[in-house]
C-alpha atoms as a PDB file:
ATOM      1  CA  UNK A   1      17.198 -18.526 -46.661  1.00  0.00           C
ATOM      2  CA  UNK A   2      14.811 -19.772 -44.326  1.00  0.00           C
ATOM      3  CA  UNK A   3      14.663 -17.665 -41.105  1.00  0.00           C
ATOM      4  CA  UNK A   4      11.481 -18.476 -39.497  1.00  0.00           C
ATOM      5  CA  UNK A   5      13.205 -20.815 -37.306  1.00  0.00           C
ATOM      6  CA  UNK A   6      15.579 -19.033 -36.760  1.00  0.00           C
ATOM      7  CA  UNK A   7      13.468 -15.984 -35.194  1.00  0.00           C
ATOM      8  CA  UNK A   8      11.391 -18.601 -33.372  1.00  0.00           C
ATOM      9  CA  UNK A   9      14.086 -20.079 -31.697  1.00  0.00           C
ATOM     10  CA  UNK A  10      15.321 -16.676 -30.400  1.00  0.00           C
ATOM     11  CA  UNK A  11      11.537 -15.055 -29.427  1.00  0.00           C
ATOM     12  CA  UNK A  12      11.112 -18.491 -27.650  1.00  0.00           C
ATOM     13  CA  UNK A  13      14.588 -17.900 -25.929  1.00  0.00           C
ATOM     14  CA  UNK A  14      13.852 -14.240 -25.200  1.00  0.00           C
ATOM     15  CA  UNK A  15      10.298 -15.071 -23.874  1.00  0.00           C
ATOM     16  CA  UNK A  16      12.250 -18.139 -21.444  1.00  0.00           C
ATOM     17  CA  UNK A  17      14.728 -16.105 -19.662  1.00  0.00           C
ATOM     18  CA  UNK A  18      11.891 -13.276 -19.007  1.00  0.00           C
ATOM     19  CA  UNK A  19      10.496 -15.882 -17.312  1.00  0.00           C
ATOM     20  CA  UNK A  20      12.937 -17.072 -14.933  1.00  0.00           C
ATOM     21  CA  UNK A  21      13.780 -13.437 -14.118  1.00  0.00           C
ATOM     22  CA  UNK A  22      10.507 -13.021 -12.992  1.00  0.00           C
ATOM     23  CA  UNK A  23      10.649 -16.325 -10.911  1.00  0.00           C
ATOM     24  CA  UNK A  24      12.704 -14.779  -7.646  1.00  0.00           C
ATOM     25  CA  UNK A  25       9.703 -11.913  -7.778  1.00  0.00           C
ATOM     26  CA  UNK A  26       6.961 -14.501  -7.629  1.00  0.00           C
ATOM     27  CA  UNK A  27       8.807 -16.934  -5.192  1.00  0.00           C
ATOM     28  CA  UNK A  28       8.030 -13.843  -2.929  1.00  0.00           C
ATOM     29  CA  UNK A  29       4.675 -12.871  -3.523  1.00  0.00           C
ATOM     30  CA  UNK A  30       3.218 -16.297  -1.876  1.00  0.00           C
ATOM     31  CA  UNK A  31       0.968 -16.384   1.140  1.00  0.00           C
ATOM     32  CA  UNK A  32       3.830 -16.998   3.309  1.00  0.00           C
ATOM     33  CA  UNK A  33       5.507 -13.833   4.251  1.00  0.00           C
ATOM     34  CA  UNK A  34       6.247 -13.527   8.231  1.00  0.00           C
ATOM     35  CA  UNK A  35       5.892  -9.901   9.226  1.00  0.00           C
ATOM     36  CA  UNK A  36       8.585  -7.824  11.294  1.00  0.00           C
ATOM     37  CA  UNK A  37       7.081  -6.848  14.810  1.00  0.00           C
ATOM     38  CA  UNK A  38       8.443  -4.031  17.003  1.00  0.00           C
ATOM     39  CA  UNK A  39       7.224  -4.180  20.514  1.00  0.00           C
ATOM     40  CA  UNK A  40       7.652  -1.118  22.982  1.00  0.00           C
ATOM     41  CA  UNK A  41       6.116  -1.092  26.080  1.00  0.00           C
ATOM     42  CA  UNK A  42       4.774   2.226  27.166  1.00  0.00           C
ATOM     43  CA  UNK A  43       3.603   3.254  31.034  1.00  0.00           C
ATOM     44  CA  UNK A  44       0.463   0.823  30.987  1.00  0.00           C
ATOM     45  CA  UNK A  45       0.433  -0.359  27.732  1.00  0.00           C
ATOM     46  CA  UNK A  46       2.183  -2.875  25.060  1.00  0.00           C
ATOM     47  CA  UNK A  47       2.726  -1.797  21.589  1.00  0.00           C
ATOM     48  CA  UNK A  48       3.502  -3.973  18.706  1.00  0.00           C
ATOM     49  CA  UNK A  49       3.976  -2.723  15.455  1.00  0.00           C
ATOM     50  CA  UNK A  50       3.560  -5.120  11.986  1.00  0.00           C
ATOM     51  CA  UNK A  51       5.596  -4.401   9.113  1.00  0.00           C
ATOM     52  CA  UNK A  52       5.836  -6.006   5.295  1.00  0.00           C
ATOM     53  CA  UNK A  53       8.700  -5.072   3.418  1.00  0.00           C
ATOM     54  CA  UNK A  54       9.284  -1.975   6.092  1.00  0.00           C
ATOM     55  CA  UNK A  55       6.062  -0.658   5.771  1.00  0.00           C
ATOM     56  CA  UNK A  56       4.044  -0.595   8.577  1.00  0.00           C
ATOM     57  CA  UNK A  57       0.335  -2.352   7.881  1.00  0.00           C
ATOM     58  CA  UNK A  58      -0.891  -2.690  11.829  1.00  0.00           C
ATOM     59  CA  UNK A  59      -0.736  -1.784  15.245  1.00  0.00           C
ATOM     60  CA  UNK A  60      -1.674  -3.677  17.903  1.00  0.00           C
ATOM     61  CA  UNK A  61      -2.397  -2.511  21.594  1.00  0.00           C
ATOM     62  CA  UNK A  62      -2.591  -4.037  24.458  1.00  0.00           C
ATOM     63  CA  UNK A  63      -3.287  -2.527  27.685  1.00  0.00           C
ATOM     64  CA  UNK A  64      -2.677  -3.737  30.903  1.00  0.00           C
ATOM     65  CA  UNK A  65      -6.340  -3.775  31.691  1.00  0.00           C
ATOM     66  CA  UNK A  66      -9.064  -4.194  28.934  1.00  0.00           C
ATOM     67  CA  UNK A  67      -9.026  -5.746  25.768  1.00  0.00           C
ATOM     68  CA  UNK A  68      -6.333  -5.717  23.355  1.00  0.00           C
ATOM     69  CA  UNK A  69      -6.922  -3.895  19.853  1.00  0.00           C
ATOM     70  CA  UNK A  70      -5.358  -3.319  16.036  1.00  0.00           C
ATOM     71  CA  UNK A  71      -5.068  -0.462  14.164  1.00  0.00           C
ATOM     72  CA  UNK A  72      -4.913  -1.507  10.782  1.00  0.00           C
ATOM     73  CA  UNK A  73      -4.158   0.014   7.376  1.00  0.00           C
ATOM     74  CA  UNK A  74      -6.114  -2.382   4.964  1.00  0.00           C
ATOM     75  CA  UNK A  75      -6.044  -0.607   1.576  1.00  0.00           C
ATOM     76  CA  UNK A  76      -1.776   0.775   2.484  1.00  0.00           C
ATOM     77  CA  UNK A  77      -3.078   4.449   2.548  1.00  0.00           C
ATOM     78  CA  UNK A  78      -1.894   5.275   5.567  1.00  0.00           C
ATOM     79  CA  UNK A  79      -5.515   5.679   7.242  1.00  0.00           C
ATOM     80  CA  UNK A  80      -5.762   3.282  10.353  1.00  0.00           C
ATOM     81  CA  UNK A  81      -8.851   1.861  11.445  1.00  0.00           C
ATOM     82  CA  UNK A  82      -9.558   0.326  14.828  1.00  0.00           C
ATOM     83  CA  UNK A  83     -10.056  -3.901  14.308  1.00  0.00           C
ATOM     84  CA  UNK A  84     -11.346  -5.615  17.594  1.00  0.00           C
ATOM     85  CA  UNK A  85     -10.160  -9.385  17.756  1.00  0.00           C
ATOM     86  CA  UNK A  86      -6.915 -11.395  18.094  1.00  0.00           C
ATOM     87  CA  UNK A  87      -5.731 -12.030  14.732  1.00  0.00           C
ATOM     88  CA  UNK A  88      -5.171  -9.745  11.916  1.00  0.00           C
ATOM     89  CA  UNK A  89      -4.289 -10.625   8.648  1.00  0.00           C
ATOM     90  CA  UNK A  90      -0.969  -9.867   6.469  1.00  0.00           C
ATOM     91  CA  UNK A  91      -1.728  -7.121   3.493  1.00  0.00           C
ATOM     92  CA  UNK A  92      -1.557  -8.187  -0.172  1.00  0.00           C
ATOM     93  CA  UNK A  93      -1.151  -4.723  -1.882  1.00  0.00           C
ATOM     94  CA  UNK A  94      -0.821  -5.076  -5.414  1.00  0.00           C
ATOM     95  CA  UNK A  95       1.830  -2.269  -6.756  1.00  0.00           C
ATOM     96  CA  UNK A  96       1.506  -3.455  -9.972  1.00  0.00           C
ATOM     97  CA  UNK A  97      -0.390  -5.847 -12.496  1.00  0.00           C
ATOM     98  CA  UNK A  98       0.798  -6.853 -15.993  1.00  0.00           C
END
């Protein structure tokens, strides 16, 4: 007669195991992802190449004389711009937001 509970207990159910499918795709997202890096050396320069998930984020060069330099894709359009520095950071593209 009374089936409130009874719909309840299954949206509550439903709404539980959406969440722990979810939970392997958020494990992922943290701040902790380790790129892949490709290095090639070339006549008089070293070239290593960052990737996230195979897609490649930054470049960094280093000659054999002069300062090393990135090339950096910071919005994953595929347009590279020239960093100066050390360091460069790993991307957090968002492909999609609920």
């Amino acid at each position: 007669m009374n089936a409130y509970p009874r719909i309840l207990a299954v949206t509550l159910l439903a709404l539980g195991l959406g969440l722990a499918s979810t939970a392997p795709a958020l494990a992922q997202s943290s701040t902790d992802i380790t790129p892949d890096i490709t290095i090639r050396q070339e006549q008089d320069r070293t070239i290593r190449e960052y990737r996230v998930n195979g897609q490649l984020y930054a470049i960094e060069i280093r000659p054999s004389q002069g300062p090393g330099y990135f090339l950096v894709d910071h919005d994953g359009d595929g347009n590279f711009v020239r960093q100066e520095g050390d360091r460069v950071a790993v991307p957090h593209w968002v492909l999609i937001r609920w």
